[in-house]
PDB file of N, CA and C in Angstrom:
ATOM      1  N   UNK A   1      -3.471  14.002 111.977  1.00  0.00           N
ATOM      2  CA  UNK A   1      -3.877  13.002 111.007  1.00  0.00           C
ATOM      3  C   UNK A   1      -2.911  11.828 111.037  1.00  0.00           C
ATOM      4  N   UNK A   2      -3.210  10.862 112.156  1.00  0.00           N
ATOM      5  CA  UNK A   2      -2.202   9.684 112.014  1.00  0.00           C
ATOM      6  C   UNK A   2      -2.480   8.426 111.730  1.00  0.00           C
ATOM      7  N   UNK A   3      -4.083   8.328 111.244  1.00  0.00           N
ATOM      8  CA  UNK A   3      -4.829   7.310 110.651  1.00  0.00           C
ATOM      9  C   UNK A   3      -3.856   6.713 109.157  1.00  0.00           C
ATOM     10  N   UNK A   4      -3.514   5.644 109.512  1.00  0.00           N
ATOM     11  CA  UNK A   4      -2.692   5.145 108.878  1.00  0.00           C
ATOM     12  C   UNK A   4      -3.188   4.778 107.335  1.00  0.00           C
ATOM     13  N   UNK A   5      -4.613   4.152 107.387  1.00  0.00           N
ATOM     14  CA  UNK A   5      -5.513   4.465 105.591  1.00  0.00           C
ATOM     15  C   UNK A   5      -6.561   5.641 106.036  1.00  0.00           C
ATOM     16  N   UNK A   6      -6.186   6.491 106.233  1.00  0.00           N
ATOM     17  CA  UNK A   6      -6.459   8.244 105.736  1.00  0.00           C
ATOM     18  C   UNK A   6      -7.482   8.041 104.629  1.00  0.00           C
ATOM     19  N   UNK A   7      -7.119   7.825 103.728  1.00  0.00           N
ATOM     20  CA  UNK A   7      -7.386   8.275 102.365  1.00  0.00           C
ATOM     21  C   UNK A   7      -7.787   7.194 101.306  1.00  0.00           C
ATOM     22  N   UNK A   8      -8.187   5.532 102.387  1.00  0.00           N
ATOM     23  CA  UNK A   8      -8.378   4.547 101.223  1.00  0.00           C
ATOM     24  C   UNK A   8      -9.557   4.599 101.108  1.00  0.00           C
ATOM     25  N   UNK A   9     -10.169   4.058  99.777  1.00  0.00           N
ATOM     26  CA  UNK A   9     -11.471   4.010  99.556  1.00  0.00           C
ATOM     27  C   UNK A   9     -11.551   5.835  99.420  1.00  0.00           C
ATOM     28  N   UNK A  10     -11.131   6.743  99.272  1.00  0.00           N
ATOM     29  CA  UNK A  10     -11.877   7.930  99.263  1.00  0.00           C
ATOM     30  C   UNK A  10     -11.711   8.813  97.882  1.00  0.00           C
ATOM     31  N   UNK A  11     -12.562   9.783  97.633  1.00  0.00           N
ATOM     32  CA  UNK A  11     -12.516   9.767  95.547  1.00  0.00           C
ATOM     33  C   UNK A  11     -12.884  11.523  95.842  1.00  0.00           C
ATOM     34  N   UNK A  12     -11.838  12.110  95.048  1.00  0.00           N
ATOM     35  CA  UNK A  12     -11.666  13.500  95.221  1.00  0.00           C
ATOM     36  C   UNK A  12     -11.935  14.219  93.788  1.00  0.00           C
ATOM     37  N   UNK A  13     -12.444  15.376  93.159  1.00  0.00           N
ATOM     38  CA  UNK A  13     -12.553  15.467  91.858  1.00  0.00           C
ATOM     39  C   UNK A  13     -11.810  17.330  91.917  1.00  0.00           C
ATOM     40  N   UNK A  14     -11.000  17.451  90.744  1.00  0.00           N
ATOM     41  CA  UNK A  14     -10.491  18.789  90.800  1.00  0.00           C
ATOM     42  C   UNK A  14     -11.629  19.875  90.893  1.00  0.00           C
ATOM     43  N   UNK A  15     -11.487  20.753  91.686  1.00  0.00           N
ATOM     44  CA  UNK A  15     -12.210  22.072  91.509  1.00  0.00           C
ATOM     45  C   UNK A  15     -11.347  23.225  90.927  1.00  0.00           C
ATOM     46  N   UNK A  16      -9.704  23.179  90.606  1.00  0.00           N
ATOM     47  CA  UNK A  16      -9.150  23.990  90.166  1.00  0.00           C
ATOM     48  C   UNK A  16      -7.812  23.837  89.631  1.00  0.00           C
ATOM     49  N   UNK A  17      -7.467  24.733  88.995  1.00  0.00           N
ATOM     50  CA  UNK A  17      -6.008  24.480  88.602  1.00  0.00           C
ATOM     51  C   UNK A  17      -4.924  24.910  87.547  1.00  0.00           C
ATOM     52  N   UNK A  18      -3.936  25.393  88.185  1.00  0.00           N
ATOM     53  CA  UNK A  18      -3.095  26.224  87.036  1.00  0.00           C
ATOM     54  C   UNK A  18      -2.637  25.863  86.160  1.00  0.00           C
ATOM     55  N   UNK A  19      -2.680  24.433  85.695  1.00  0.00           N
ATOM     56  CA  UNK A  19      -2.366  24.154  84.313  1.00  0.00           C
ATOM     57  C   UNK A  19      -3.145  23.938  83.274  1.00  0.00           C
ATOM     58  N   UNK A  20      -4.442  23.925  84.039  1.00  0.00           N
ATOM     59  CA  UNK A  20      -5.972  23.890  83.017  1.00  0.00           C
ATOM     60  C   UNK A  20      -6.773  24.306  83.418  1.00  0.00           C
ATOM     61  N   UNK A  21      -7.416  24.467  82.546  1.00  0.00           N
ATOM     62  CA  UNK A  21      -9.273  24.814  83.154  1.00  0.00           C
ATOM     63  C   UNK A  21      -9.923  23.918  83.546  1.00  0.00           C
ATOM     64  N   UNK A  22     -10.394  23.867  84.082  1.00  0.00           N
ATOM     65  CA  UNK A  22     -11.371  22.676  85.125  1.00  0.00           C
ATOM     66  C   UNK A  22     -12.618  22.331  84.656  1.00  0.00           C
ATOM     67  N   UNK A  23     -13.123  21.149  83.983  1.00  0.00           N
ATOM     68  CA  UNK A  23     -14.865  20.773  83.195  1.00  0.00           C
ATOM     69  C   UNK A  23     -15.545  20.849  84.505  1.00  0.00           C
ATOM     70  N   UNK A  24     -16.226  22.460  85.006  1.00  0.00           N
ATOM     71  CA  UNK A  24     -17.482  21.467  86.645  1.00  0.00           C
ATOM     72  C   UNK A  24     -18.398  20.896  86.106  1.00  0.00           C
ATOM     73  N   UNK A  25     -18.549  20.346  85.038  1.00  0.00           N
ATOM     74  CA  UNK A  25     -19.341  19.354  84.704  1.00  0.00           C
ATOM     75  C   UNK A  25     -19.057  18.241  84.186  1.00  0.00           C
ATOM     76  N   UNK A  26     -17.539  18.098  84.216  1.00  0.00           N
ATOM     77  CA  UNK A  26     -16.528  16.366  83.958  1.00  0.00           C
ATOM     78  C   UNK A  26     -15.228  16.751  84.424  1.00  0.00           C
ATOM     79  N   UNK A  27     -15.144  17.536  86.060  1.00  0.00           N
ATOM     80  CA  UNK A  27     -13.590  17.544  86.497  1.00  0.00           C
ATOM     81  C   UNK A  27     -13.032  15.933  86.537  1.00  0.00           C
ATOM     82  N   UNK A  28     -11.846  16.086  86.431  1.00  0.00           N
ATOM     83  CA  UNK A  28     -10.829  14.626  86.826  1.00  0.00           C
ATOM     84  C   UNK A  28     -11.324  14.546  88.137  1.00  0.00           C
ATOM     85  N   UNK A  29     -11.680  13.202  88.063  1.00  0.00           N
ATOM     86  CA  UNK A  29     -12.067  12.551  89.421  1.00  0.00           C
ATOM     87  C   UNK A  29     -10.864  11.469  90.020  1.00  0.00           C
ATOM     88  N   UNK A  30     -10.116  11.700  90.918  1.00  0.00           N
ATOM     89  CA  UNK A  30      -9.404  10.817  91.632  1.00  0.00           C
ATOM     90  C   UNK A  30      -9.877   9.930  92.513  1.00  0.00           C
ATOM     91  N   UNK A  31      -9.533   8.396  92.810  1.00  0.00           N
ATOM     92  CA  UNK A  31      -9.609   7.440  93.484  1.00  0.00           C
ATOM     93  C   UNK A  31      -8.724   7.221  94.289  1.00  0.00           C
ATOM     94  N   UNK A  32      -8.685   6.925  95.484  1.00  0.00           N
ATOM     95  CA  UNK A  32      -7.574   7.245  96.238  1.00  0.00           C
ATOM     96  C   UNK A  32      -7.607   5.159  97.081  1.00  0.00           C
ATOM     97  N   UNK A  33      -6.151   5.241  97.404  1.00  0.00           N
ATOM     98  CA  UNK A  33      -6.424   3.858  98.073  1.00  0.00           C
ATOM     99  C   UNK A  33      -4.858   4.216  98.980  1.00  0.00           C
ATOM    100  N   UNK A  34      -4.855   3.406 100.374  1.00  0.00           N
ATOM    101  CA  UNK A  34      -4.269   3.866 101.019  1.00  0.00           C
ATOM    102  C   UNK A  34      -3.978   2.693 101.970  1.00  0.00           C
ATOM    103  N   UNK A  35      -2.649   2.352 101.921  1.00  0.00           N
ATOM    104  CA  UNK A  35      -2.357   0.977 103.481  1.00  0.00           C
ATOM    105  C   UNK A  35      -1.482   1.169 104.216  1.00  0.00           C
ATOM    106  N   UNK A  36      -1.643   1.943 105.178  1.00  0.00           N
ATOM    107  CA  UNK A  36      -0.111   1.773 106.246  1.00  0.00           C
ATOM    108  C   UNK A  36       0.804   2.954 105.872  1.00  0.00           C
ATOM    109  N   UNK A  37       0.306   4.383 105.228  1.00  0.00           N
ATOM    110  CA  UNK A  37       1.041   5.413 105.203  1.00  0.00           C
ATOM    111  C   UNK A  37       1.296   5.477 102.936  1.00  0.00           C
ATOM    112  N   UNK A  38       1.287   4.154 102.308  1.00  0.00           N
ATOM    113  CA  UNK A  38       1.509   3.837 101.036  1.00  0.00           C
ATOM    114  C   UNK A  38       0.170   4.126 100.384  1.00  0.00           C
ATOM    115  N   UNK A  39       0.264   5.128  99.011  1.00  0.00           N
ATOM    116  CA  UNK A  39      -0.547   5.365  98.499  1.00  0.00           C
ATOM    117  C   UNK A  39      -0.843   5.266  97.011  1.00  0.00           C
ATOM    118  N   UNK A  40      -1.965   4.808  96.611  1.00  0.00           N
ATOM    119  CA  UNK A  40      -2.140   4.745  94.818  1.00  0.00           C
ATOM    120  C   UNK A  40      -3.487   4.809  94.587  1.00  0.00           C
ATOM    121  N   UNK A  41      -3.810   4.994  93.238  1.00  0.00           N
ATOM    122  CA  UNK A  41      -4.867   5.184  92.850  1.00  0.00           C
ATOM    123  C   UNK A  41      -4.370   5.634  91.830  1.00  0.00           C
ATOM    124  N   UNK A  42      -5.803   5.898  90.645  1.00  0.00           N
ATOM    125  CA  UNK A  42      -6.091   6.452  89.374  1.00  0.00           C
ATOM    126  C   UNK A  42      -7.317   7.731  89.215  1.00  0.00           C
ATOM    127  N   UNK A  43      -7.081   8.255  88.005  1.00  0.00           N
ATOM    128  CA  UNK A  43      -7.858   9.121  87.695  1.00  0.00           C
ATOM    129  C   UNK A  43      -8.333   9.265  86.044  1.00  0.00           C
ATOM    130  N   UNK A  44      -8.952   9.927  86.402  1.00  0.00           N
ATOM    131  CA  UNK A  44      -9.805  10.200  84.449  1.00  0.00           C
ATOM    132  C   UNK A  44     -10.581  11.813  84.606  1.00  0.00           C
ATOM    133  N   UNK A  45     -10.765  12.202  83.719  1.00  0.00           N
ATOM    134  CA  UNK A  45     -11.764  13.021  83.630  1.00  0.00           C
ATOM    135  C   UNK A  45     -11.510  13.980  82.111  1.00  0.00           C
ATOM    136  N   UNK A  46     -11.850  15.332  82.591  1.00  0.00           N
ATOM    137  CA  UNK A  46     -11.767  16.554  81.396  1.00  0.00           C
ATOM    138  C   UNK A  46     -10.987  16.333  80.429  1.00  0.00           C
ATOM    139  N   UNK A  47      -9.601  15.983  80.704  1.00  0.00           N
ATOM    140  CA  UNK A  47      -8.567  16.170  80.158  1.00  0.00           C
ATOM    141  C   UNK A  47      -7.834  14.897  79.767  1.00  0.00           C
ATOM    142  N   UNK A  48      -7.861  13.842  80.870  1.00  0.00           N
ATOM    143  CA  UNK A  48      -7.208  12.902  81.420  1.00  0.00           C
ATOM    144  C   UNK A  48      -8.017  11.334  80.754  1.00  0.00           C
ATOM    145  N   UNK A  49      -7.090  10.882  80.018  1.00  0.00           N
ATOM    146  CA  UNK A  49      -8.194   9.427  79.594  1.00  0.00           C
ATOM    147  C   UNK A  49      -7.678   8.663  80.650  1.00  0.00           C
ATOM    148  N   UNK A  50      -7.221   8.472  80.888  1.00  0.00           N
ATOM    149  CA  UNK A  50      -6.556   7.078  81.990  1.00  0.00           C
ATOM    150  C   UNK A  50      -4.897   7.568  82.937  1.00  0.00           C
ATOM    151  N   UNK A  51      -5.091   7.994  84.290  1.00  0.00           N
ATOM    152  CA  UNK A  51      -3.732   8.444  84.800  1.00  0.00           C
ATOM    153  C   UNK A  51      -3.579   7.178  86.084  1.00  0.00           C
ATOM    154  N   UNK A  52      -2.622   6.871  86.961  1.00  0.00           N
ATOM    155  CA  UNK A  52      -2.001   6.557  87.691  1.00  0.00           C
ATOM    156  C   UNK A  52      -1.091   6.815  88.787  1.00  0.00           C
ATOM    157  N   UNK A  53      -1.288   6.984  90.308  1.00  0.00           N
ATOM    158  CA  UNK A  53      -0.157   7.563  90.800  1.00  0.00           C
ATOM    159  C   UNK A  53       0.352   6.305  91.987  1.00  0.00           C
ATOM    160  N   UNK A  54       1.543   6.550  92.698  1.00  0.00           N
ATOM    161  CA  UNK A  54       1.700   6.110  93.641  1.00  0.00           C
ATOM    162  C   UNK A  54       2.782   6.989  94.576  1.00  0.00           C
ATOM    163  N   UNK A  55       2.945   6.770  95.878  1.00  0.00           N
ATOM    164  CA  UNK A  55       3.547   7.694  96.559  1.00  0.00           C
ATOM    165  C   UNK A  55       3.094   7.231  98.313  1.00  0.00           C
ATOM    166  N   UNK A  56       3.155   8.688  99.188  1.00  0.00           N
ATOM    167  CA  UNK A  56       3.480   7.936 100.695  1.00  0.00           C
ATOM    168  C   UNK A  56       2.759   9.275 101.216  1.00  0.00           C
ATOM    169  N   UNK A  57       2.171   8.968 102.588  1.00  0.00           N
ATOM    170  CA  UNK A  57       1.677  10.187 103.309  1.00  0.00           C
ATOM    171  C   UNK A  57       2.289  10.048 104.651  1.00  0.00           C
ATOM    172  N   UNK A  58       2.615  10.957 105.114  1.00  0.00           N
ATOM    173  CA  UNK A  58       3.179  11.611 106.276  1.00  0.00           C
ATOM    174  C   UNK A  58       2.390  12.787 107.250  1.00  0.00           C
ATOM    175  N   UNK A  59       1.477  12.423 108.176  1.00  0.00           N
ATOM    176  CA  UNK A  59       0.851  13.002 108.555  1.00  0.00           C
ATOM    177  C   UNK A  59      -0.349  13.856 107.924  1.00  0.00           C
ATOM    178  N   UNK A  60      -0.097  14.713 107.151  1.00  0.00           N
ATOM    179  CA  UNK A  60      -1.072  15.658 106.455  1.00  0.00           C
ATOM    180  C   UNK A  60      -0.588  16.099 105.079  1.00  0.00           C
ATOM    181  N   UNK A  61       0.649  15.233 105.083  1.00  0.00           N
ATOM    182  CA  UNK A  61       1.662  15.736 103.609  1.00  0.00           C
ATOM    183  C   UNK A  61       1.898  14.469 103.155  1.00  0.00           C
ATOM    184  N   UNK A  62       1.129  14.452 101.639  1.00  0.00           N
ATOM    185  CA  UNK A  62       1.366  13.459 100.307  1.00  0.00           C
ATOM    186  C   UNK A  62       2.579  13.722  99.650  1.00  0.00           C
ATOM    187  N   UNK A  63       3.311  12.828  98.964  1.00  0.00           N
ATOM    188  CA  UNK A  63       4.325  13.071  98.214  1.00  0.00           C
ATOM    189  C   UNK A  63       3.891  11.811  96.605  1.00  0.00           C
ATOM    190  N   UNK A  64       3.555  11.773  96.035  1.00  0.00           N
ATOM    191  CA  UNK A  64       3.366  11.294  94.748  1.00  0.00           C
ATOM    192  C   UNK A  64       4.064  11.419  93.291  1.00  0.00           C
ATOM    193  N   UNK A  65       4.108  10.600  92.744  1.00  0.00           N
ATOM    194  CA  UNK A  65       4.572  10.689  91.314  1.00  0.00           C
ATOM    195  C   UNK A  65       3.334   9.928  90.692  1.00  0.00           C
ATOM    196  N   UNK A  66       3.117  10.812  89.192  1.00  0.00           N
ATOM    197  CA  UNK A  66       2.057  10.263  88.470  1.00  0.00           C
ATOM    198  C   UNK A  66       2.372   9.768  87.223  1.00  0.00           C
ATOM    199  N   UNK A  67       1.584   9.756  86.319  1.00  0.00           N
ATOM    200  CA  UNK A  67       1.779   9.311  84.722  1.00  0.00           C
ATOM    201  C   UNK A  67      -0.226   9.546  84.049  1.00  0.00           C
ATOM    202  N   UNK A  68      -0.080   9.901  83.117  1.00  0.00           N
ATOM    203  CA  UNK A  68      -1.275  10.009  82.749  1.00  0.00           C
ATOM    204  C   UNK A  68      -1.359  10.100  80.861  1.00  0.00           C
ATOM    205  N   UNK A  69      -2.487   9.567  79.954  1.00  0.00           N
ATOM    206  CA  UNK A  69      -2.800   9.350  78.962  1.00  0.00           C
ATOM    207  C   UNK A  69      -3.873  10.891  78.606  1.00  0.00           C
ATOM    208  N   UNK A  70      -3.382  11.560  78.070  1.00  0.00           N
ATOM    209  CA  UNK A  70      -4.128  12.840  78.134  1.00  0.00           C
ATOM    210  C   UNK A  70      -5.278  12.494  76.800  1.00  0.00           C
ATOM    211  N   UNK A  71      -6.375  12.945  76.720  1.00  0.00           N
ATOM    212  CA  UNK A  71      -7.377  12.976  75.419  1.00  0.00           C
ATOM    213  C   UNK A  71      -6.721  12.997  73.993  1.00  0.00           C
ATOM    214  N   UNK A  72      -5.520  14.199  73.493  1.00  0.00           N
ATOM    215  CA  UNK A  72      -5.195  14.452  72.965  1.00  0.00           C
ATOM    216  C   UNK A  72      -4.187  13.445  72.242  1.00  0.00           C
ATOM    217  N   UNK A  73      -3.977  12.008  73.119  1.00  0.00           N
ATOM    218  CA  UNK A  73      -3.411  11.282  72.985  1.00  0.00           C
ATOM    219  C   UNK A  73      -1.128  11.250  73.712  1.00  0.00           C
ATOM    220  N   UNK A  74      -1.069  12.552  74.631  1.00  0.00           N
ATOM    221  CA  UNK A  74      -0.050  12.774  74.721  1.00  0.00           C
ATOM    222  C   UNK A  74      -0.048  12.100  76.243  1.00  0.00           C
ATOM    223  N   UNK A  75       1.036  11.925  76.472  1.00  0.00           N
ATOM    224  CA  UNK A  75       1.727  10.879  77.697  1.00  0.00           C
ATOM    225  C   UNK A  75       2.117  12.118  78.538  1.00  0.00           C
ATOM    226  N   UNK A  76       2.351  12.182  79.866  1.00  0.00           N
ATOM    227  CA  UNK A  76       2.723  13.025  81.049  1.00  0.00           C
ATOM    228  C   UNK A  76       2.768  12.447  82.179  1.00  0.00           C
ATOM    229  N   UNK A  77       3.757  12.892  82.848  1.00  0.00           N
ATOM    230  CA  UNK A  77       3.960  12.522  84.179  1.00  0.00           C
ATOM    231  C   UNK A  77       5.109  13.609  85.279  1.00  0.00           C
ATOM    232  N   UNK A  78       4.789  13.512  86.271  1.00  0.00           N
ATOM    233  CA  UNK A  78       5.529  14.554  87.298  1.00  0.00           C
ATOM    234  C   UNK A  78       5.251  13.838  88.933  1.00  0.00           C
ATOM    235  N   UNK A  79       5.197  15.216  89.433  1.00  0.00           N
ATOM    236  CA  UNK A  79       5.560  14.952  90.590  1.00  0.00           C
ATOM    237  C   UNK A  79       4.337  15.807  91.798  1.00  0.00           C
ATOM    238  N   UNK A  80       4.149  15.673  92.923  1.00  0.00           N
ATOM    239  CA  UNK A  80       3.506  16.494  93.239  1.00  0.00           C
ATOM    240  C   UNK A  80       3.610  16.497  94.862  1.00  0.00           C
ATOM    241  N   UNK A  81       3.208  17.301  95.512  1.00  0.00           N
ATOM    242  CA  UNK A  81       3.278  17.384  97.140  1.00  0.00           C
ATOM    243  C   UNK A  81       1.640  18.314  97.607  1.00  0.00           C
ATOM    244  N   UNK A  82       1.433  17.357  98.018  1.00  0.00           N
ATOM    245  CA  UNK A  82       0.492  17.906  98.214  1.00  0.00           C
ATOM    246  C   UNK A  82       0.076  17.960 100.601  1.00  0.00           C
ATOM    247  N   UNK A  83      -0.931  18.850 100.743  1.00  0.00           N
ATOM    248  CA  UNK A  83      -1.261  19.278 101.358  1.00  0.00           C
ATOM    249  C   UNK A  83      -2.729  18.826 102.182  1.00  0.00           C
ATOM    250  N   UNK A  84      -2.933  18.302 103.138  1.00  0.00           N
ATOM    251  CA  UNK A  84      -4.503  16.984 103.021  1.00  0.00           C
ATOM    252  C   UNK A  84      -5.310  18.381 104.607  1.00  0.00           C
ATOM    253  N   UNK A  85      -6.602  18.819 103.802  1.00  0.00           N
ATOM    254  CA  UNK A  85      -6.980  20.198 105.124  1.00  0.00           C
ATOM    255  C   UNK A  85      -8.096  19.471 105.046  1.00  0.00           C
ATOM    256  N   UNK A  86      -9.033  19.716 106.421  1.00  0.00           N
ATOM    257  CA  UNK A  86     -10.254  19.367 107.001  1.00  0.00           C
ATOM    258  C   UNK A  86     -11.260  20.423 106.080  1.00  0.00           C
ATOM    259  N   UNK A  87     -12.450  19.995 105.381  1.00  0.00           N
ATOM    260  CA  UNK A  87     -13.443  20.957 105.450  1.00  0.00           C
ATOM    261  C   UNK A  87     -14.720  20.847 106.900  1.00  0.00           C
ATOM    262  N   UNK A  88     -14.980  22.113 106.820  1.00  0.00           N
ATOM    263  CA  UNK A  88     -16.115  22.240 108.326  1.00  0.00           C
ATOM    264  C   UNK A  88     -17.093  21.068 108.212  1.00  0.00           C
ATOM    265  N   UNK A  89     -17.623  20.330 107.025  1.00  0.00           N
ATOM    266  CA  UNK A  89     -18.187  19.461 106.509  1.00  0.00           C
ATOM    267  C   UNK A  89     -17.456  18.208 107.266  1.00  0.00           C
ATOM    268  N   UNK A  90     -16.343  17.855 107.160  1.00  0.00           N
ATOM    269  CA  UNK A  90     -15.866  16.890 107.220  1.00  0.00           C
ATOM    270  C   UNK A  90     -15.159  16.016 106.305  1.00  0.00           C
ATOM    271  N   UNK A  91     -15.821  16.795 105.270  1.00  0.00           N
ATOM    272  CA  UNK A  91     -14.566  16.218 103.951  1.00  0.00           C
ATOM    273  C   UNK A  91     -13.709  16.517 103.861  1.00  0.00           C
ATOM    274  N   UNK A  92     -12.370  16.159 103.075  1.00  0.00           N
ATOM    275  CA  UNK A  92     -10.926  16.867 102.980  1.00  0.00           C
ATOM    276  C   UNK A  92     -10.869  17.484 101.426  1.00  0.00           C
ATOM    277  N   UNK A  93      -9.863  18.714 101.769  1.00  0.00           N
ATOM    278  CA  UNK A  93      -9.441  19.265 100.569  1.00  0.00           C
ATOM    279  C   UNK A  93      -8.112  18.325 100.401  1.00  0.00           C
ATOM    280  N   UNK A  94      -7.702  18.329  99.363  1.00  0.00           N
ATOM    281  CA  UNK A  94      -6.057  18.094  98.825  1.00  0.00           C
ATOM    282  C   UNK A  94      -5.467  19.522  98.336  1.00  0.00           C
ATOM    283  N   UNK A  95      -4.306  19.964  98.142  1.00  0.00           N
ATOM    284  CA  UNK A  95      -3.826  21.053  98.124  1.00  0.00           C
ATOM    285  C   UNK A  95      -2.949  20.773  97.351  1.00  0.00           C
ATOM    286  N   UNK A  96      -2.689  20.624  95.660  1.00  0.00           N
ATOM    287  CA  UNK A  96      -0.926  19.967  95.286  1.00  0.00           C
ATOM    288  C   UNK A  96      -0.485  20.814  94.709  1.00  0.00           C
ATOM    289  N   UNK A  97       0.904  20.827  94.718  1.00  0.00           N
ATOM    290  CA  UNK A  97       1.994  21.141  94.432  1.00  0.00           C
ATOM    291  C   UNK A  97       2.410  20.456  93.049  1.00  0.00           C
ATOM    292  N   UNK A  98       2.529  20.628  92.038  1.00  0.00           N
ATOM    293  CA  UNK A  98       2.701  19.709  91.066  1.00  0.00           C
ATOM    294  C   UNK A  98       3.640  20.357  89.943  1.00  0.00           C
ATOM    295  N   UNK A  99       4.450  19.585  89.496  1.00  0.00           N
ATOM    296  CA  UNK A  99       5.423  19.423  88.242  1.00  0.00           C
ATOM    297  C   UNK A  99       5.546  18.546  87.552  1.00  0.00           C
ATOM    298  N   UNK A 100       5.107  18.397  86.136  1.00  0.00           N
ATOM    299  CA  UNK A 100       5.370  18.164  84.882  1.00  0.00           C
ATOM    300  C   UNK A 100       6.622  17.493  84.874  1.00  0.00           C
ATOM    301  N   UNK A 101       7.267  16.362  84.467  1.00  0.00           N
ATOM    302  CA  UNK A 101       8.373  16.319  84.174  1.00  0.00           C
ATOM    303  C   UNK A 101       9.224  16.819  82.901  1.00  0.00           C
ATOM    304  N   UNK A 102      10.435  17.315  82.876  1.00  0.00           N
ATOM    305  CA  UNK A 102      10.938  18.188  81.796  1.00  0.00           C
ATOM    306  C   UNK A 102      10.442  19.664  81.746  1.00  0.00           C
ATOM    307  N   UNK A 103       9.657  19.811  83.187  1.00  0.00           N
ATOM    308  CA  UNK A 103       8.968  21.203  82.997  1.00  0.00           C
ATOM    309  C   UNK A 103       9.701  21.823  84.342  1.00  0.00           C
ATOM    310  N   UNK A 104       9.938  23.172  84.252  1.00  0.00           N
ATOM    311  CA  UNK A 104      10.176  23.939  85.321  1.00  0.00           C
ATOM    312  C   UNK A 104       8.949  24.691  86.300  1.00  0.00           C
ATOM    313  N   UNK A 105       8.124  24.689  85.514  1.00  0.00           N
ATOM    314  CA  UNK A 105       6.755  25.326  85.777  1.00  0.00           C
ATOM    315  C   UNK A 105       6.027  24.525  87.307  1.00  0.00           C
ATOM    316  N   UNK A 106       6.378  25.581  87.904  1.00  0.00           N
ATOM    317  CA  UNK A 106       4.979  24.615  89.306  1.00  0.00           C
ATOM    318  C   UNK A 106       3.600  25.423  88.908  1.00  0.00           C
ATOM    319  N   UNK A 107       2.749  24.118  89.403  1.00  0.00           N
ATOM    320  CA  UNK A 107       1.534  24.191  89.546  1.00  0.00           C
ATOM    321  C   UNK A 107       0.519  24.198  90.350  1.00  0.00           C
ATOM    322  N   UNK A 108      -0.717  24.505  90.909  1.00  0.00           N
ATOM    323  CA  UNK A 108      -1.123  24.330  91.982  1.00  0.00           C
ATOM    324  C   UNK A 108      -2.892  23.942  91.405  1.00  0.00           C
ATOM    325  N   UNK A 109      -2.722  22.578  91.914  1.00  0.00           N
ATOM    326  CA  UNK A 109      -4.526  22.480  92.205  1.00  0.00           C
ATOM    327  C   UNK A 109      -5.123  22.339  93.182  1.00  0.00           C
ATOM    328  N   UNK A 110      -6.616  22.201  93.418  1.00  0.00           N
ATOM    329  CA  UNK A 110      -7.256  22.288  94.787  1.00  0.00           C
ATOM    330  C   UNK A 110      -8.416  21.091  94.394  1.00  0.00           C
ATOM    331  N   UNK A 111      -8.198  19.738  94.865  1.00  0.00           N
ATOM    332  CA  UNK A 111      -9.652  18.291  94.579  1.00  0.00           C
ATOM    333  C   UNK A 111     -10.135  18.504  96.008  1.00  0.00           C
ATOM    334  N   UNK A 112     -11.089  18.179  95.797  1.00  0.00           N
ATOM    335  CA  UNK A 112     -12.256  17.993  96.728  1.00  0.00           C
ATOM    336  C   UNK A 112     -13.169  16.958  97.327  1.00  0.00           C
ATOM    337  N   UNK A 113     -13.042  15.931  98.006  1.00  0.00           N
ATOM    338  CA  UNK A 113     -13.842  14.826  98.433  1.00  0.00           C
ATOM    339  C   UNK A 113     -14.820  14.954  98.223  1.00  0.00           C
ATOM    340  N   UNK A 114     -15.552  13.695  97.444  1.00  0.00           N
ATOM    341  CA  UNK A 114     -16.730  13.658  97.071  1.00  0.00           C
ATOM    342  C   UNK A 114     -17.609  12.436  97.910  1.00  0.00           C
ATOM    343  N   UNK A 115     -18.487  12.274  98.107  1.00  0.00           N
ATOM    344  CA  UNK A 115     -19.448  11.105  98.796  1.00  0.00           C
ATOM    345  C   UNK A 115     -19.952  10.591  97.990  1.00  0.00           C
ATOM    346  N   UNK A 116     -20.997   9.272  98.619  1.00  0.00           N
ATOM    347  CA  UNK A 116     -21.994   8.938  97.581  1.00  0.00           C
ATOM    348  C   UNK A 116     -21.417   8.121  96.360  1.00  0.00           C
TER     349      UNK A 116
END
């Protein structure tokens, strides 16, 4: 994977994850944008009123920091590493690694490229 925008223009929505339960009928949907290895985008969904990330990809490995406006009205942000796999389809999974800041707790979710 040495396509340098990988991942611009492309919109991934959670299918899972250890720090929440997942809406499959309003998962967080991510937007992804991507130039020359540099990465950002936003997200919203279940949980999430308005989030933000930016960060860098390295072959098949993301490294990101986020920030996000949760429903509940509470602020969050961490860190995450994530993992970029082929589906037989042709879409990509993301794979992250994620921490909370002030939290010791890792986490793991699994988004999914969406089309259309």
């Amino acid at each position: 994977m040495n396509d340098n925008d990988l991942l611009n223009d492309r919109r991934f929505v959670m299918v899972s994850s250890t720090a929440s339960a997942v809406d499959p009928d309003g998962p967080t949907e991510f937007a992804y944008r991507e130039s020359g290895g540099i990465i950002w985008g936003d997200y919203t969904g279940d949980t999430v009123v308005h989030g933000h990330f930016v960060g860098t990809r390295d072959g098949d490995r993301i490294e990101l920091t986020y920030v996000h406006l949760t429903k509940n009205g509470d602020r969050a942000g961490g860190q995450s590493s994530s993992r970029i796999e082929t589906l037989p389809d042709g879409r990509l999974n993301l794979v992250e690694e994620f921490q909370f800041a002030g939290d010791d707790t890792a986490h793991v979710s699994v988004c999914t490229e969406i089309r259309g």
